[in-house]
C-alpha atoms as a PDB file:
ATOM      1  CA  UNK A   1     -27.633 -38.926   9.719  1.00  0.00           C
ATOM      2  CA  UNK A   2     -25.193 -35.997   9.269  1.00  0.00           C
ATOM      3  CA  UNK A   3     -21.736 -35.707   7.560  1.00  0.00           C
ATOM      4  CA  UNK A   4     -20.002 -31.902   8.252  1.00  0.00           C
ATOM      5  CA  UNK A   5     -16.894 -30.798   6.832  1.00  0.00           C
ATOM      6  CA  UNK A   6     -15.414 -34.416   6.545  1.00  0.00           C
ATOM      7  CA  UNK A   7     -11.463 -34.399   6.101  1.00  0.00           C
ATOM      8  CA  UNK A   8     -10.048 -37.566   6.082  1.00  0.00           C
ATOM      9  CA  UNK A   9      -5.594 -37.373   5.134  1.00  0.00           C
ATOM     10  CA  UNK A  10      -2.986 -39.895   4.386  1.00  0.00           C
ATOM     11  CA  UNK A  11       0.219 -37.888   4.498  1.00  0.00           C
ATOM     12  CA  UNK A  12       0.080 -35.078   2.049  1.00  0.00           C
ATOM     13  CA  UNK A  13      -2.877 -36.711   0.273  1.00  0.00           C
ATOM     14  CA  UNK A  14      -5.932 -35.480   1.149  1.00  0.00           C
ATOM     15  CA  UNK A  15      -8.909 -38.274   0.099  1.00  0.00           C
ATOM     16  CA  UNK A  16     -11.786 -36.169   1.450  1.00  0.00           C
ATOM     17  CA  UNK A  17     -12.463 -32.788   1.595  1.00  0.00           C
ATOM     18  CA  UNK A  18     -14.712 -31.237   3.374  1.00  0.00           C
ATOM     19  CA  UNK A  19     -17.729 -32.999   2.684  1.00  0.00           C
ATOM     20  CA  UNK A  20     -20.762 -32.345   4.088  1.00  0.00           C
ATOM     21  CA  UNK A  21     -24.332 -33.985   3.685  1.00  0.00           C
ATOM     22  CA  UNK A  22     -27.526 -35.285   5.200  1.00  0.00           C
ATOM     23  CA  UNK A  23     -29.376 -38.445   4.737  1.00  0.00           C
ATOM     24  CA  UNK A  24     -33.125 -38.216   5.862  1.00  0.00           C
ATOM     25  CA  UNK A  25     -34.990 -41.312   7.840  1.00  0.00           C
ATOM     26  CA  UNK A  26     -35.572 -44.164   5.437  1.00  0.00           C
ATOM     27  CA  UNK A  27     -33.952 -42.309   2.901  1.00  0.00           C
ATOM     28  CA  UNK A  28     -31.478 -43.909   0.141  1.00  0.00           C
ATOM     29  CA  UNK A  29     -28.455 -41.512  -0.288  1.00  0.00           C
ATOM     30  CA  UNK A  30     -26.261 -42.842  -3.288  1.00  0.00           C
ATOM     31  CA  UNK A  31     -22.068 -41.819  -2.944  1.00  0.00           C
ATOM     32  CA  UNK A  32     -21.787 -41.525  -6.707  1.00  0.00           C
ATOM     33  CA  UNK A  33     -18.373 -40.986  -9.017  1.00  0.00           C
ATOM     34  CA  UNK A  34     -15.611 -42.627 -10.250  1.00  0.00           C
ATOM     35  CA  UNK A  35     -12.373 -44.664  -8.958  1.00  0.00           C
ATOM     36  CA  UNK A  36     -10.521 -42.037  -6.269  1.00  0.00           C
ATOM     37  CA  UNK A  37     -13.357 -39.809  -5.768  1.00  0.00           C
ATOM     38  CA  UNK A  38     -12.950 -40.273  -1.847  1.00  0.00           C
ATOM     39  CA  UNK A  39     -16.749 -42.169  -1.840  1.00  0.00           C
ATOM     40  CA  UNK A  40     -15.809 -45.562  -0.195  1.00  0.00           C
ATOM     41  CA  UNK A  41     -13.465 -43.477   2.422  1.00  0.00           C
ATOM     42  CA  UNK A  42     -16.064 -41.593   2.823  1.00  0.00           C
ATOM     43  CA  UNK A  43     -18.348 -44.298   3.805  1.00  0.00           C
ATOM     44  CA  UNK A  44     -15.782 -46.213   5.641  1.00  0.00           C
ATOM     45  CA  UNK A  45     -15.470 -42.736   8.128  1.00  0.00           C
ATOM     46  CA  UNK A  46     -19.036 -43.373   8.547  1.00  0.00           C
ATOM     47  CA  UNK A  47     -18.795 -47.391   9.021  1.00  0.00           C
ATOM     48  CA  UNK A  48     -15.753 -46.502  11.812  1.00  0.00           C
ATOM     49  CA  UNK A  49     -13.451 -48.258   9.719  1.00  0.00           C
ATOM     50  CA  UNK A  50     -11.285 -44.721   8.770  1.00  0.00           C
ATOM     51  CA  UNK A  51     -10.585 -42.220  10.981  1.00  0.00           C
ATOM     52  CA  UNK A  52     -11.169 -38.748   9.931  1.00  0.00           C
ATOM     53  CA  UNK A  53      -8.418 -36.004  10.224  1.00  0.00           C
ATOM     54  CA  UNK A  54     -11.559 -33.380  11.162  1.00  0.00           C
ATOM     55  CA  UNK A  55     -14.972 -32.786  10.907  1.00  0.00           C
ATOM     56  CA  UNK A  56     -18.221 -34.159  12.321  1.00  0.00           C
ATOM     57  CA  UNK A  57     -20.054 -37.699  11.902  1.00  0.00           C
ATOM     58  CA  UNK A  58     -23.888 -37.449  13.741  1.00  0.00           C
ATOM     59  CA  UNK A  59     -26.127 -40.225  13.477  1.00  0.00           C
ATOM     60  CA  UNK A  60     -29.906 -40.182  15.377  1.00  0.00           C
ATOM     61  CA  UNK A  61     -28.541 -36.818  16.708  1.00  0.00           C
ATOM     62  CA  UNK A  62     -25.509 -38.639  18.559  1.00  0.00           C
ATOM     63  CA  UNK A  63     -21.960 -37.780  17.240  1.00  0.00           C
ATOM     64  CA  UNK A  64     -19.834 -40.953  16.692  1.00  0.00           C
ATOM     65  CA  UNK A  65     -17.590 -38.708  15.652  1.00  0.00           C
ATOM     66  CA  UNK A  66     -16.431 -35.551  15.913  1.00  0.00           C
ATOM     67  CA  UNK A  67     -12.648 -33.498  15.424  1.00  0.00           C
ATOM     68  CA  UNK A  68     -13.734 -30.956  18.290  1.00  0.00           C
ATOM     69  CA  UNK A  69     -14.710 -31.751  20.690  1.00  0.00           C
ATOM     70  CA  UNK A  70     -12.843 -35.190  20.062  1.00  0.00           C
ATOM     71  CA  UNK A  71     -15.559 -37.983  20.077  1.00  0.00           C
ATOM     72  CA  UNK A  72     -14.360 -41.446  18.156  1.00  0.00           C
ATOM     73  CA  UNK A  73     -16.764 -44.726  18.935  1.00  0.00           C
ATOM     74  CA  UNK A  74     -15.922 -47.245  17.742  1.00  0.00           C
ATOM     75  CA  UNK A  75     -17.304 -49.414  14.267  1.00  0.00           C
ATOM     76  CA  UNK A  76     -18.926 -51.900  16.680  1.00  0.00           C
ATOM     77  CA  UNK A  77     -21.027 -49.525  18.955  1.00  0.00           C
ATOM     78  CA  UNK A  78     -22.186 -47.688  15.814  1.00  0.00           C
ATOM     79  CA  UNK A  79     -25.296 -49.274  15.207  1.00  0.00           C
ATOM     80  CA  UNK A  80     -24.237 -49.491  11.895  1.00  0.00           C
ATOM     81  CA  UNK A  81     -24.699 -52.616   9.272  1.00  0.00           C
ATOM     82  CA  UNK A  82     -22.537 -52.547   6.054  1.00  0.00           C
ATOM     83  CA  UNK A  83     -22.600 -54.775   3.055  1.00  0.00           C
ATOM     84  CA  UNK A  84     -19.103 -55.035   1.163  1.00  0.00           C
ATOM     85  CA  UNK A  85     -18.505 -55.535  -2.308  1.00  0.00           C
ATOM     86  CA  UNK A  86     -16.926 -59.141  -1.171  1.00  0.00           C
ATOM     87  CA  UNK A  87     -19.745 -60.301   0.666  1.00  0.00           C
ATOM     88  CA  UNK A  88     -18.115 -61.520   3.361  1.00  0.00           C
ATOM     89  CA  UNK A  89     -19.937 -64.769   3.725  1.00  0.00           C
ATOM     90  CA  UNK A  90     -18.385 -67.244   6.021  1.00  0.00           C
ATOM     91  CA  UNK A  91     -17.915 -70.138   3.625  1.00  0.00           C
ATOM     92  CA  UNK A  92     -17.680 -72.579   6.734  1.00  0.00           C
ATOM     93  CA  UNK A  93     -21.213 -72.008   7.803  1.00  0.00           C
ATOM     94  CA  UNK A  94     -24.571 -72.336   7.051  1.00  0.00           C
ATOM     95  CA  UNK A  95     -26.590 -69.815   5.771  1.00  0.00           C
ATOM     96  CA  UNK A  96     -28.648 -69.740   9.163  1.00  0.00           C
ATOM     97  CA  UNK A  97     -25.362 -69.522  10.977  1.00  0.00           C
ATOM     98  CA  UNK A  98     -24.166 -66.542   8.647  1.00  0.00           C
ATOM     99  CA  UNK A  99     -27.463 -64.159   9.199  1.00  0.00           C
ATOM    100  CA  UNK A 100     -27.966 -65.168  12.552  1.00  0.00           C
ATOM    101  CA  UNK A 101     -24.328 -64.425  13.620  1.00  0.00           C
ATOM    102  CA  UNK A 102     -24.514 -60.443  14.522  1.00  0.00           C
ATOM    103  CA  UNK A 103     -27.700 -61.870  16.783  1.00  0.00           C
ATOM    104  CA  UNK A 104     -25.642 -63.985  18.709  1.00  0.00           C
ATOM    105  CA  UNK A 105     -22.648 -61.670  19.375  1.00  0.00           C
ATOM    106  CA  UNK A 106     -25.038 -59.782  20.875  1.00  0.00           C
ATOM    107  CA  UNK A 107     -26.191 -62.525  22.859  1.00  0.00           C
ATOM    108  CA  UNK A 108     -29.893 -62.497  21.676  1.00  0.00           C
ATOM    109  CA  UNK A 109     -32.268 -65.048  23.073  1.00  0.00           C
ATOM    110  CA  UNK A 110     -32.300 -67.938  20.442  1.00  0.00           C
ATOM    111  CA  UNK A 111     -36.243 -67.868  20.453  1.00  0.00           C
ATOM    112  CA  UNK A 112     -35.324 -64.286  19.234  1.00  0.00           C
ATOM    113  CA  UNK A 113     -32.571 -65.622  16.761  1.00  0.00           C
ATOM    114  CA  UNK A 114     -34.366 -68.521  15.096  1.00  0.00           C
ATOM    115  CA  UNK A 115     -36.983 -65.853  14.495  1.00  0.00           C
ATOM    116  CA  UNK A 116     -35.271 -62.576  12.964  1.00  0.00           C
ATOM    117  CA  UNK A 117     -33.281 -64.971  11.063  1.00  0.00           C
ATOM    118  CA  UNK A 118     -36.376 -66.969   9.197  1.00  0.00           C
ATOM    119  CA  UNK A 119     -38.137 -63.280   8.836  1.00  0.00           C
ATOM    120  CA  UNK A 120     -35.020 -62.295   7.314  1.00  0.00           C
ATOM    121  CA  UNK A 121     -34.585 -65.163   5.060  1.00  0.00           C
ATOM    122  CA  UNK A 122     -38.011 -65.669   3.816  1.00  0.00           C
ATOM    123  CA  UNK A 123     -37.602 -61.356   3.099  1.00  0.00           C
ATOM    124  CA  UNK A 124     -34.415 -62.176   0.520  1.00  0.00           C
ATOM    125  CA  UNK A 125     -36.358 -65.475  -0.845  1.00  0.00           C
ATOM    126  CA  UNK A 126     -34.152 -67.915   0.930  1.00  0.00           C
ATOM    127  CA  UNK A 127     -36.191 -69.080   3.452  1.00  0.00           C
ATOM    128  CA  UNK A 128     -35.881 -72.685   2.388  1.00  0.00           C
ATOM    129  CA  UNK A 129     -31.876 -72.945   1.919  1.00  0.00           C
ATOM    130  CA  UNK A 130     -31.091 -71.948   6.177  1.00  0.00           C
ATOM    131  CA  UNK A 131     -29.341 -75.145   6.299  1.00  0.00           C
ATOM    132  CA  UNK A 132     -27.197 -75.178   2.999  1.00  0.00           C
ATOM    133  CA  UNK A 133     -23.306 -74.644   3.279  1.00  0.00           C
ATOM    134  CA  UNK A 134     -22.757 -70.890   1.888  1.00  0.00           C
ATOM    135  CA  UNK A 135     -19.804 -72.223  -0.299  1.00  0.00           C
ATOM    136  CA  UNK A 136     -22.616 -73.605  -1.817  1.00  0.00           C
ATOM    137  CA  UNK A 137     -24.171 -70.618  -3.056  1.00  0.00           C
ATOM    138  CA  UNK A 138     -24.537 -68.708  -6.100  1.00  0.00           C
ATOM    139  CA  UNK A 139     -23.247 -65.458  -6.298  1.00  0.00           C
ATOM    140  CA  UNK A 140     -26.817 -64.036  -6.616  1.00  0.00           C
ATOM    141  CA  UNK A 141     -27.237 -66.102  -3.387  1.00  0.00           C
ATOM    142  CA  UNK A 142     -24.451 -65.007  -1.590  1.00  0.00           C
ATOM    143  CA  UNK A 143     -26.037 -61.160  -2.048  1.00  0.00           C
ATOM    144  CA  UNK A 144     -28.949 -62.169  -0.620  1.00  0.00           C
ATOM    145  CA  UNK A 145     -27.170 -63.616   2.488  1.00  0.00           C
ATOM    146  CA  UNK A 146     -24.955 -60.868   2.707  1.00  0.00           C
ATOM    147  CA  UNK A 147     -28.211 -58.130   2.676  1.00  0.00           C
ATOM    148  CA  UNK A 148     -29.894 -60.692   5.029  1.00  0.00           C
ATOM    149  CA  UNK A 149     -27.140 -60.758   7.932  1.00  0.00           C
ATOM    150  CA  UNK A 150     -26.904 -56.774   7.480  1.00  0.00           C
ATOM    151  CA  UNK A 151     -30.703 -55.960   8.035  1.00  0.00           C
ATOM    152  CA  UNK A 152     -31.698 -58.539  10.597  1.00  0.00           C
ATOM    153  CA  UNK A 153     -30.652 -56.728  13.550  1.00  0.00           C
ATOM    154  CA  UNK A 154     -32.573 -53.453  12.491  1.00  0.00           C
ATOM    155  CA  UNK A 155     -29.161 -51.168  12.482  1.00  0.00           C
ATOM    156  CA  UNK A 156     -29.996 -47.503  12.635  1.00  0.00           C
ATOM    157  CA  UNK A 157     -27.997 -47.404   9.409  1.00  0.00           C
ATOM    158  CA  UNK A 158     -27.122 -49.541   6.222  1.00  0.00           C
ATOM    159  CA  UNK A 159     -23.789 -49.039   4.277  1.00  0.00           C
ATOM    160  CA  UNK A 160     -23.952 -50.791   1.237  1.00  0.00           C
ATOM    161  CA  UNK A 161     -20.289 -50.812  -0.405  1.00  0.00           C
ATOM    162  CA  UNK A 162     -20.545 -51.090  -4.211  1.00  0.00           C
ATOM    163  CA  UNK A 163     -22.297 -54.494  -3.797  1.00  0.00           C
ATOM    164  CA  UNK A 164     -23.173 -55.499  -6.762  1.00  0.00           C
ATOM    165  CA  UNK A 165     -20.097 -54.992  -9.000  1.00  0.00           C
ATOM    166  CA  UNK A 166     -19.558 -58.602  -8.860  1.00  0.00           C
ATOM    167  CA  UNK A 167     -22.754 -59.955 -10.521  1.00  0.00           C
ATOM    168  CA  UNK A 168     -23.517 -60.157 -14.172  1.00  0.00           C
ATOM    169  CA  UNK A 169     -25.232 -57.340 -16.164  1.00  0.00           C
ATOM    170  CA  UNK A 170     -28.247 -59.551 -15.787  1.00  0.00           C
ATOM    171  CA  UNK A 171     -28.395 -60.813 -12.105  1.00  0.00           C
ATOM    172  CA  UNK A 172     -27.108 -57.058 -11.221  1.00  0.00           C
ATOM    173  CA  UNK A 173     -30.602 -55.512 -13.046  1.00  0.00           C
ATOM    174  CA  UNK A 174     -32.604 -57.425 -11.179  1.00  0.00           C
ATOM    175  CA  UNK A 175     -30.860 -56.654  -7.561  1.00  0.00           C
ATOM    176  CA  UNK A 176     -31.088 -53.193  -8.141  1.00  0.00           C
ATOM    177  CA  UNK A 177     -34.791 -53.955  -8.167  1.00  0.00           C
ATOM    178  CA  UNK A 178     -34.786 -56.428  -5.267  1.00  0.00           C
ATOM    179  CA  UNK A 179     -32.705 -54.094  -3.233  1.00  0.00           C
ATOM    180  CA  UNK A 180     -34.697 -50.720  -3.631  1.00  0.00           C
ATOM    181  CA  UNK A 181     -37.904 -52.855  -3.115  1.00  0.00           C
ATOM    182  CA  UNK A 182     -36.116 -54.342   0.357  1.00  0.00           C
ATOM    183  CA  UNK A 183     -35.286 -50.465   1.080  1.00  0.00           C
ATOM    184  CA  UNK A 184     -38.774 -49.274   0.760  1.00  0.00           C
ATOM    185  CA  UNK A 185     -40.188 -52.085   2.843  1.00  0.00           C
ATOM    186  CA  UNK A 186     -37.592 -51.972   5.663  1.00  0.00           C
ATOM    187  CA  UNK A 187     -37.700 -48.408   5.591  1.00  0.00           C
ATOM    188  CA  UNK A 188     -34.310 -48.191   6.652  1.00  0.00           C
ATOM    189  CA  UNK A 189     -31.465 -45.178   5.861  1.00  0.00           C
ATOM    190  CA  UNK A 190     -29.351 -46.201   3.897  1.00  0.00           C
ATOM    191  CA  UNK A 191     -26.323 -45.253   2.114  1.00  0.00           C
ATOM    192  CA  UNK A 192     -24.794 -46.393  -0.769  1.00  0.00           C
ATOM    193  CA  UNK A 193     -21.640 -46.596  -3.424  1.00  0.00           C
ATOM    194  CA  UNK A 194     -21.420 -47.582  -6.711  1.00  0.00           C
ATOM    195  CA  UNK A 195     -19.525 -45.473  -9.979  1.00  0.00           C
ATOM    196  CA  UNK A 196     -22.199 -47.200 -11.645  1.00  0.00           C
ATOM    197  CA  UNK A 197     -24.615 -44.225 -12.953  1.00  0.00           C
ATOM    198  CA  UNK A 198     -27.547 -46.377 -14.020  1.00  0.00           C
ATOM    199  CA  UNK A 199     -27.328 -48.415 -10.673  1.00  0.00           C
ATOM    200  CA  UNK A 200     -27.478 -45.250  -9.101  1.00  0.00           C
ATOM    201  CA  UNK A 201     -30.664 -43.736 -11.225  1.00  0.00           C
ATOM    202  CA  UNK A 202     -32.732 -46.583 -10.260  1.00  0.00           C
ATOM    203  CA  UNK A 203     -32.298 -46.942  -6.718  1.00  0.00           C
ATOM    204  CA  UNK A 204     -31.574 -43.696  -5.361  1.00  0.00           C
ATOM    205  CA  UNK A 205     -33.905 -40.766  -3.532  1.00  0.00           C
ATOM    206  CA  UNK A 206     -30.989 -38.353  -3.589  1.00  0.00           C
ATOM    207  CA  UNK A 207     -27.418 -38.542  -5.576  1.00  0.00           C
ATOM    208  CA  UNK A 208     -24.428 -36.899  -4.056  1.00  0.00           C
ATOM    209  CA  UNK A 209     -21.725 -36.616  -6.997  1.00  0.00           C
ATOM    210  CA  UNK A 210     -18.146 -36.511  -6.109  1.00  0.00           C
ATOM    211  CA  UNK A 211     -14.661 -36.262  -7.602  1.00  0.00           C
ATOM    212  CA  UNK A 212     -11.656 -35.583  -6.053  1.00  0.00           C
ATOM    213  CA  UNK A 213     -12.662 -36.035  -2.843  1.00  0.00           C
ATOM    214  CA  UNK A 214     -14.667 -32.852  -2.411  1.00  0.00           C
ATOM    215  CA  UNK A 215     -18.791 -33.111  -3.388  1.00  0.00           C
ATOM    216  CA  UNK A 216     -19.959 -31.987  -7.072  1.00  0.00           C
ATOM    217  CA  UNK A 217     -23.419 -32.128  -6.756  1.00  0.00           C
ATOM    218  CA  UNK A 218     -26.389 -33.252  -4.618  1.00  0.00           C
ATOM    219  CA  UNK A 219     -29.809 -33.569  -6.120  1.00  0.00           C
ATOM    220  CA  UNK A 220     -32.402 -36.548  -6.969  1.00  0.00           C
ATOM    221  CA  UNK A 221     -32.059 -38.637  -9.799  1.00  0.00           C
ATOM    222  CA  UNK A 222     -33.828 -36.329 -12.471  1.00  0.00           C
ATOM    223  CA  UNK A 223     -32.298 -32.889 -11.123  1.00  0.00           C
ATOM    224  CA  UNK A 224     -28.398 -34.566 -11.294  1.00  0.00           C
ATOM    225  CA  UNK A 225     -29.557 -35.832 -14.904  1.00  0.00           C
ATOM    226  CA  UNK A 226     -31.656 -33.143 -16.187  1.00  0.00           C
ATOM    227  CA  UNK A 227     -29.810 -30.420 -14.613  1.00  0.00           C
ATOM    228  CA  UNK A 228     -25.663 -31.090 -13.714  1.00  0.00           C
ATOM    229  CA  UNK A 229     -23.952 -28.199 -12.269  1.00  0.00           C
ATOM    230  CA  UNK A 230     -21.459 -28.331 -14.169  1.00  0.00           C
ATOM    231  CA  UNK A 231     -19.639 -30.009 -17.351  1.00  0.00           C
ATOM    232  CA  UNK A 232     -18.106 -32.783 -14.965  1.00  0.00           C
ATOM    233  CA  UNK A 233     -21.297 -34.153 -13.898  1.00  0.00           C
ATOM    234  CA  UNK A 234     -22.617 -33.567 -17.194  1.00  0.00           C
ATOM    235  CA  UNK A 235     -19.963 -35.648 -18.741  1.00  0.00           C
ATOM    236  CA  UNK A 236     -20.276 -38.275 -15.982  1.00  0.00           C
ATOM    237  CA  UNK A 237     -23.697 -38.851 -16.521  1.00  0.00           C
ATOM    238  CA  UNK A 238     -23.665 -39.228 -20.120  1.00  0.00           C
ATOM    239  CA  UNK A 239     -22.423 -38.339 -23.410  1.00  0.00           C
ATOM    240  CA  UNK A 240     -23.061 -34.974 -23.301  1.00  0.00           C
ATOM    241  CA  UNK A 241     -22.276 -32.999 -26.417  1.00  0.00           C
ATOM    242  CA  UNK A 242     -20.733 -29.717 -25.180  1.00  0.00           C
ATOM    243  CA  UNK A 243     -21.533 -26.321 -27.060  1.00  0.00           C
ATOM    244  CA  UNK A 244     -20.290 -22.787 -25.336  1.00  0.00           C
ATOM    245  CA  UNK A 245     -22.346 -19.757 -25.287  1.00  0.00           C
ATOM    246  CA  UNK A 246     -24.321 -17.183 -23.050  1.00  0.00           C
ATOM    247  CA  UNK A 247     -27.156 -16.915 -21.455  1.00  0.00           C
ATOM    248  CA  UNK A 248     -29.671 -14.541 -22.866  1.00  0.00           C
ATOM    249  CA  UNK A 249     -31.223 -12.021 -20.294  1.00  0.00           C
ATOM    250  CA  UNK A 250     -34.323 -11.506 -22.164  1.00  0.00           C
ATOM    251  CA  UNK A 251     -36.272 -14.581 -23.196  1.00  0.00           C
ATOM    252  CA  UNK A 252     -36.796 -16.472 -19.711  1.00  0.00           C
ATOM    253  CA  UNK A 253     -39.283 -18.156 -18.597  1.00  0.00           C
ATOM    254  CA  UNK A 254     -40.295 -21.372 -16.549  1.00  0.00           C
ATOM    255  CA  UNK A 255     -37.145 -21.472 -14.971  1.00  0.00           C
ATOM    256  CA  UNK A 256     -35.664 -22.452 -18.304  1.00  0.00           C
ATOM    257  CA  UNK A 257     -33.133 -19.696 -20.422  1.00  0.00           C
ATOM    258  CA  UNK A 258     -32.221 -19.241 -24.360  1.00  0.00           C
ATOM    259  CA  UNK A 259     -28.602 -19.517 -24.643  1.00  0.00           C
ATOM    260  CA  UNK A 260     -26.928 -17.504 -27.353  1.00  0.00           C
ATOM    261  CA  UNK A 261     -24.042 -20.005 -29.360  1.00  0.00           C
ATOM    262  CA  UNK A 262     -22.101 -19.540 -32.513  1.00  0.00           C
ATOM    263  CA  UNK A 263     -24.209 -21.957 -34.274  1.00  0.00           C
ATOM    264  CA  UNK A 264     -27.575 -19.741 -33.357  1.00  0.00           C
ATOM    265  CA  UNK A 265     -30.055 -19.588 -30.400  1.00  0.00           C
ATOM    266  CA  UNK A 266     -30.028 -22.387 -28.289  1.00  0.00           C
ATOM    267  CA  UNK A 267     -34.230 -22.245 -26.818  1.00  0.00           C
ATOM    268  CA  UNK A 268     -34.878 -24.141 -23.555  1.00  0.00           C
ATOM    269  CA  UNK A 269     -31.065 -24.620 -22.092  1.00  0.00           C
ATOM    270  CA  UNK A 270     -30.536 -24.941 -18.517  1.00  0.00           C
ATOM    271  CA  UNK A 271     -28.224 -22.582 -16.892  1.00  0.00           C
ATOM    272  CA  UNK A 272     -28.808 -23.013 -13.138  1.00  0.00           C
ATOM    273  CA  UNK A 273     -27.136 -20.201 -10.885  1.00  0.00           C
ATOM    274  CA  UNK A 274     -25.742 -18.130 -14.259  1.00  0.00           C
ATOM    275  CA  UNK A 275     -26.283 -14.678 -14.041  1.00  0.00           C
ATOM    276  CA  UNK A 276     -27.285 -12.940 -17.459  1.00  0.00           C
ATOM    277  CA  UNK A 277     -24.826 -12.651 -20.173  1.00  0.00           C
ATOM    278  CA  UNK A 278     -22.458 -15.448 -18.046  1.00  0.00           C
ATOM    279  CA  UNK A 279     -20.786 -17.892 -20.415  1.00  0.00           C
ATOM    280  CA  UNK A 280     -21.965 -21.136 -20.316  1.00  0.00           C
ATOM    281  CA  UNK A 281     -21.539 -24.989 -21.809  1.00  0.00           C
END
């Protein structure tokens, strides 16, 4: 899948700008910042749900869309499976009835249904509640279902929308686990939300940063941590204790530099893309 110099505009506000990444096959890309960054409008372009003002959206090589030549399909031919922050569980049915409900929209041989939907099930560890009433459900439950119903028609994509916000600290460490486990074993590409930075450290393969609605930083877990660009990422992912100097031209080595502060030599700091003698934090 391929984002390229996503705009997306409401008036004179512009929520995106210019983004532009790529999300490998059965990879886990993490949308990463916090409130008003432009990362859920960015994955609603992707979903269909927003329309961009410009740019390109390409997913298996096919544009869904695209600003030039103008190419816009809609959220339902997509191929796409997304799992919101609500749920979205249909109180008034069974769980059965909720996971097996993209199937029959698209008018799947039950045979077929009954299947997918027990494999799918038994996957989340609910293959013995099919027939309880989802009101019924715990919210750790209603995750499942949700995940469930998005997977079980193999989309080319999954768009997970900050879904675990709603769970306690508790239940919410052990889906992180559950849910990069289900990603490995599905093998599916996926891409995901959260302003959550240890939620995003566990699960991730790559981290793209973002604040203001343009991109930061993309990297994996350790290079975003070990490594930020710059002091808003380093502040973002942790208390970062600030300290301005300059990077020493003559002690390198290992990719690592000596950076030159008021309170002495600083051995071993990272200054990536700082040219000798730059100023640095």
């Amino acid at each position: 899948m391929e984002v390229r110099d996503l705009v997306v505009r409401y008036g004179t506000v512009v929520a995106v700008r210019g983004v532009s990444f790529t999300v490998g096959a059965g990879e886990h890309l993490t949308l990463l910042g916090p409130s008003g960054c432009g990362k859920t409008t960015t994955l609603r372009a992707i979903a269909g749900l927003e329309r961009p003002t410009s740019g390109e959206i390409r997913i298996g090589g096919s544009a869904v869309f695209s600003s030039s030549p103008a190419v816009n399909i809609p959220a339902e031919r997509r191929e796409l499976s997304m799992v919101f922050q609500s749920y979205a569980i249909w109180p008034h049915m069974t769980v059965f009835e909720n996971v097996a409900y993209g199937l029959r929209v698209r008018r799947l041989p039950e045979v077929e249904v009954t299947t997918r939907v027990r494999e799918a099930l038994d996957l989340v560890q609910l293959g013995d509640l099919g027939a309880r009433s989802a009101s019924k459900l715990s919210g750790g439950q209603q995750q499942r279902v949700a995940l469930a119903r998005a997977f079980v028609f193999s989309p080319s994509v999954l768009l997970f929308d900050e879904p675990l916000s709603n769970l306690d600290a508790k239940l919410r460490a052990e889906m992180r686990v559950e849910l990069k486990e289900l990603q490995r074993r599905l093998d599916v590409t996926s891409v995901y939300v959260t302003h959550d930075l240890e939620e995003a450290l566990a699960i991730s393969d790559r981290i793209v940063v973002m604040r203001d609605g343009a991109i930061e930083q993309v990297g994996t877990p350790g290079e975003i941590y070990d490594r930020p660009r710059n002091t808003f990422v380093a502040d973002f992912v942790g208390s970062a204790n600030l300290i301005r100097g300059r990077r020493r031209p003559d002690l390198e080595r290992d990719g690592l530099v000596v950076i030159e502060t008021p309170g002495g030599a600083l051995v071993h700091g990272i200054a990536p893309d700082r040219r000798a003698g730059a100023e640095v934090l």
